[in-house]
Structures are given as structure tokens and as C-alpha cells.
Protein backbone atom coordinates (compact mmCIF):
# COMPACT_ATOMS: atom_id res chain seq x y z
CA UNK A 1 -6.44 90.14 -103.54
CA UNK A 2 -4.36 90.35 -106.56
CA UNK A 3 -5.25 88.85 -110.22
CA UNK A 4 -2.73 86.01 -110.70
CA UNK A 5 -1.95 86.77 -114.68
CA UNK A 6 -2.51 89.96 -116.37
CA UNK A 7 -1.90 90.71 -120.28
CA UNK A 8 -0.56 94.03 -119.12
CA UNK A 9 1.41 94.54 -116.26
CA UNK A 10 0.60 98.38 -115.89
CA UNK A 11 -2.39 99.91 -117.06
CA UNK A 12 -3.97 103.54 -118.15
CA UNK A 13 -5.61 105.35 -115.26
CA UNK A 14 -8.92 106.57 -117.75
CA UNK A 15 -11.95 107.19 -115.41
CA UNK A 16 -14.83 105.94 -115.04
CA UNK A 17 -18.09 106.27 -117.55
CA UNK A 18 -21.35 106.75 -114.27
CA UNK A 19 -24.29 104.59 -114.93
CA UNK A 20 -26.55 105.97 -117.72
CA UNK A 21 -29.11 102.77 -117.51
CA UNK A 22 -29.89 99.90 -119.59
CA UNK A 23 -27.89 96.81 -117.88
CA UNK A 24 -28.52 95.49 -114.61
CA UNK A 25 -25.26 93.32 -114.58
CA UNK A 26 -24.07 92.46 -111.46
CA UNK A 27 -27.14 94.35 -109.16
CA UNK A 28 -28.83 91.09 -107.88
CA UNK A 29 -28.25 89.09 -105.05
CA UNK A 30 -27.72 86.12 -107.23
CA UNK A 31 -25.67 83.09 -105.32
CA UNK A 32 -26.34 84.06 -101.66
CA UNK A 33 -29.73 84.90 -99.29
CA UNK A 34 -28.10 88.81 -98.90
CA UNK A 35 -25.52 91.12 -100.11
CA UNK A 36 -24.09 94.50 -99.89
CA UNK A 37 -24.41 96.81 -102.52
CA UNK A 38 -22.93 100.17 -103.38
CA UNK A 39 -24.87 102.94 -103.08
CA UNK A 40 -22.91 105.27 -105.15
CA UNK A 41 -20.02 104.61 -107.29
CA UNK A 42 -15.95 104.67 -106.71
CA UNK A 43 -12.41 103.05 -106.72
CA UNK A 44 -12.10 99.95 -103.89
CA UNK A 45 -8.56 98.73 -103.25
CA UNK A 46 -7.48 95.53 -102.63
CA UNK A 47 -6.56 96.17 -99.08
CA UNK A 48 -9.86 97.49 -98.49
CA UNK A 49 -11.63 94.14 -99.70
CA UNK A 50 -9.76 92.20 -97.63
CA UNK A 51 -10.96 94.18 -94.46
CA UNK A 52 -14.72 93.55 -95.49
CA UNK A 53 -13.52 90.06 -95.92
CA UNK A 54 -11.51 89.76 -92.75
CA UNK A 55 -14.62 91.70 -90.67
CA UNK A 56 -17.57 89.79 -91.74
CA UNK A 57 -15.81 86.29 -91.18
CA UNK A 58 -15.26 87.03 -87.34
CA UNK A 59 -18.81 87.40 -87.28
CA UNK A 60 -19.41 84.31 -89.20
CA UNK A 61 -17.08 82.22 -87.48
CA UNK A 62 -19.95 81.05 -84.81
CA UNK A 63 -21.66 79.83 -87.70
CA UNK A 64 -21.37 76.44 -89.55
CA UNK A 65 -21.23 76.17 -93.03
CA UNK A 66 -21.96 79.96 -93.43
CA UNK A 67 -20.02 81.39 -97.27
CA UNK A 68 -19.26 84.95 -98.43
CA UNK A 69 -19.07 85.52 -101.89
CA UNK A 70 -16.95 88.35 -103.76
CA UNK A 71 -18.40 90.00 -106.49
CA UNK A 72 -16.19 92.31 -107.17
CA UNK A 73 -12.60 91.75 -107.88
CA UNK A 74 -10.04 94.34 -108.09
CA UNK A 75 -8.43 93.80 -111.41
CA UNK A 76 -6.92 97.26 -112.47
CA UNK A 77 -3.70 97.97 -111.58
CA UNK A 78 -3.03 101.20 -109.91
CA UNK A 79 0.98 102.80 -110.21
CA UNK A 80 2.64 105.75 -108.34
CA UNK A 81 5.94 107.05 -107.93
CA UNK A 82 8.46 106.91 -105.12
CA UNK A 83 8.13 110.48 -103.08
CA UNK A 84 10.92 113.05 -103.68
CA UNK A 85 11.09 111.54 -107.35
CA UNK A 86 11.93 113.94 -109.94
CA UNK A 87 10.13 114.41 -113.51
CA UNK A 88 10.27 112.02 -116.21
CA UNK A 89 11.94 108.53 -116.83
CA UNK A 90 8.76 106.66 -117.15
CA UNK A 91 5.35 105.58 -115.38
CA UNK A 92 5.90 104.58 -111.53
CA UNK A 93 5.59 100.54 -109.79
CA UNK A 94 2.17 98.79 -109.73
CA UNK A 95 1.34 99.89 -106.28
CA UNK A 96 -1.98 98.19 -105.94
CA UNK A 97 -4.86 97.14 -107.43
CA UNK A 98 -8.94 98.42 -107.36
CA UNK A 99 -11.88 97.95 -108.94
CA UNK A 100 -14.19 100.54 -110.59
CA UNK A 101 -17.71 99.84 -109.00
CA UNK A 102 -21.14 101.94 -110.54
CA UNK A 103 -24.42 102.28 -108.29
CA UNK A 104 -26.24 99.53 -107.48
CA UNK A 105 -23.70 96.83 -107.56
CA UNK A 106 -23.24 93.86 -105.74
CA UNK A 107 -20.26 93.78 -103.81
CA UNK A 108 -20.65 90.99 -101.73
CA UNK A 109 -23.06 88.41 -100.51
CA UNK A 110 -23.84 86.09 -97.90
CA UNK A 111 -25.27 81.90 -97.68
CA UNK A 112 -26.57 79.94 -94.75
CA UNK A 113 -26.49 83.42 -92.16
CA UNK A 114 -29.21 84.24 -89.89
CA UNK A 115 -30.73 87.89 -90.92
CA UNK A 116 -29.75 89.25 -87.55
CA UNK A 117 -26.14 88.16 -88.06
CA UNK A 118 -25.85 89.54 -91.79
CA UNK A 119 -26.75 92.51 -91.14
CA UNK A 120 -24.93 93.19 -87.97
CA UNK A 121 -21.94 91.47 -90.44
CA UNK A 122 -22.78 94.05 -93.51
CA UNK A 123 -22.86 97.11 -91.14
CA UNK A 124 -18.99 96.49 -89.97
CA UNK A 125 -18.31 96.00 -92.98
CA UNK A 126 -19.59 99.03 -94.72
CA UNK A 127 -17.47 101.11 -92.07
CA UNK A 128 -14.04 99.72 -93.43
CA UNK A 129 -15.48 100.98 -97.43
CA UNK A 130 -14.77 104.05 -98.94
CA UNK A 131 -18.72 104.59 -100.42
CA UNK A 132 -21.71 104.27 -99.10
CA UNK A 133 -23.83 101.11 -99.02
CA UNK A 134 -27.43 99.24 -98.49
CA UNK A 135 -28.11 95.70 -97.55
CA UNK A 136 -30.41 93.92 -99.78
């Protein structure tokens, strides 16, 4: 999971403001019957996406016509330098690339899945994030 154009190849690490209220962007289940949202904030790599991804569509395989939906794509570009490298002569390679996400967010979601099946889906793939998170 990689953006396919960026206006800037490398990008300022900054950190990330918490939730101090007033939007709800992007906290309800909005184009699938349930989803999996972050109960506390953090940095997801792309790597780790794709094992949610990977996880949940063994189990909906046995189902027809079943779709998971990404909500949140990792679009900031994360650099480090080469080990053993010594001081100076500029910022390191784009190693990967994660997304910021704040409490309450909707990482994924799931259409046309028995309950039983999405939520034996969302529990492996809550094991392969780095924060904790609720079905809904």
C-alpha cells in the first residue's frame, strides 16, 4: 500500500495533535454493515495494513460477494538511515509509509458478512495491529 503520486517525495516527521473533540470524521461505519475501529491512537505501516487485509480475506474467501473497505490509507512517508551511517549528508531513503490514526476511527469495514464471520475476521485482524481496537 503505497500512494501512487506524492507532491513531496520525503516528508517532516511532526507528531501527532490527540483528539480534543469537535469532528467526528471518519468514526462511522459508513459504506459497510461493520468495521474496526481504533481504540486509541498511533502510527500503522503499510506492511501492517496489508496483514489485516491479507487475514480477514482468508476468512472471507468462503463467502460470495463479501467486500472490505480501507479507510485508512497510509500516505506519510516515513525515512531512516542505513545502520553504521555516520552524521550528516542529508535526510535518509523513504523507507515506508503510515498513517496517523486518532481514537475512534474507522479503520476498516466489512459488506455482505455474516456477524459470526466478521467478528471472528476483526479479532485476527486486530492481533496483526499495533493499537488496540473494538468492533462496531
Amino acid at each position: 500500500l503505497r500512494p501512487r503520486r506524492t507532491k513531496y517525495r520525503k516528508a517532516h516527521k511532526g507528531y501527532f495533535k490527540t483528539k480534543s473533540g469537535g469532528s467526528l470524521r471518519g468514526t462511522r461505519v459508513y459504506y459497510g454493515e461493520y468495521g474496526l475501529q481504533a481504540a486509541e491512537g498511533g502510527r500503522i505501516r503499510d506492511k501492517q495494513l496489508d496483514n489485516v487485509k491479507a487475514c480477514v480475506r482468508l476468512v472471507m474467501k468462503s463467502e460470495k460477494g463479501a467486500k472490505l473497505i480501507l479507510r485508512a490509507f497510509p500516505d506519510r512517508p516515513v525515512t531512516a538511515k542505513g545502520a553504521e551511517t555516520r552524521m550528516g549528508k542529508g535526510k535518509g531513503t523513504v523507507d515506508y509509509y503510515a498513517t496517523w490514526v486518532s481514537e475512534g476511527r474507522i479503520l476498516f469495514e466489512i459488506r455482505g458478512l455474516p456477524e459470526t464471520s466478521a467478528l471472528e475476521a476483526f479479532r485476527i485482524a486486530s492481533q496483526s495491529l499495533p493499537i488496540r481496537t473494538r468492533v462496531v
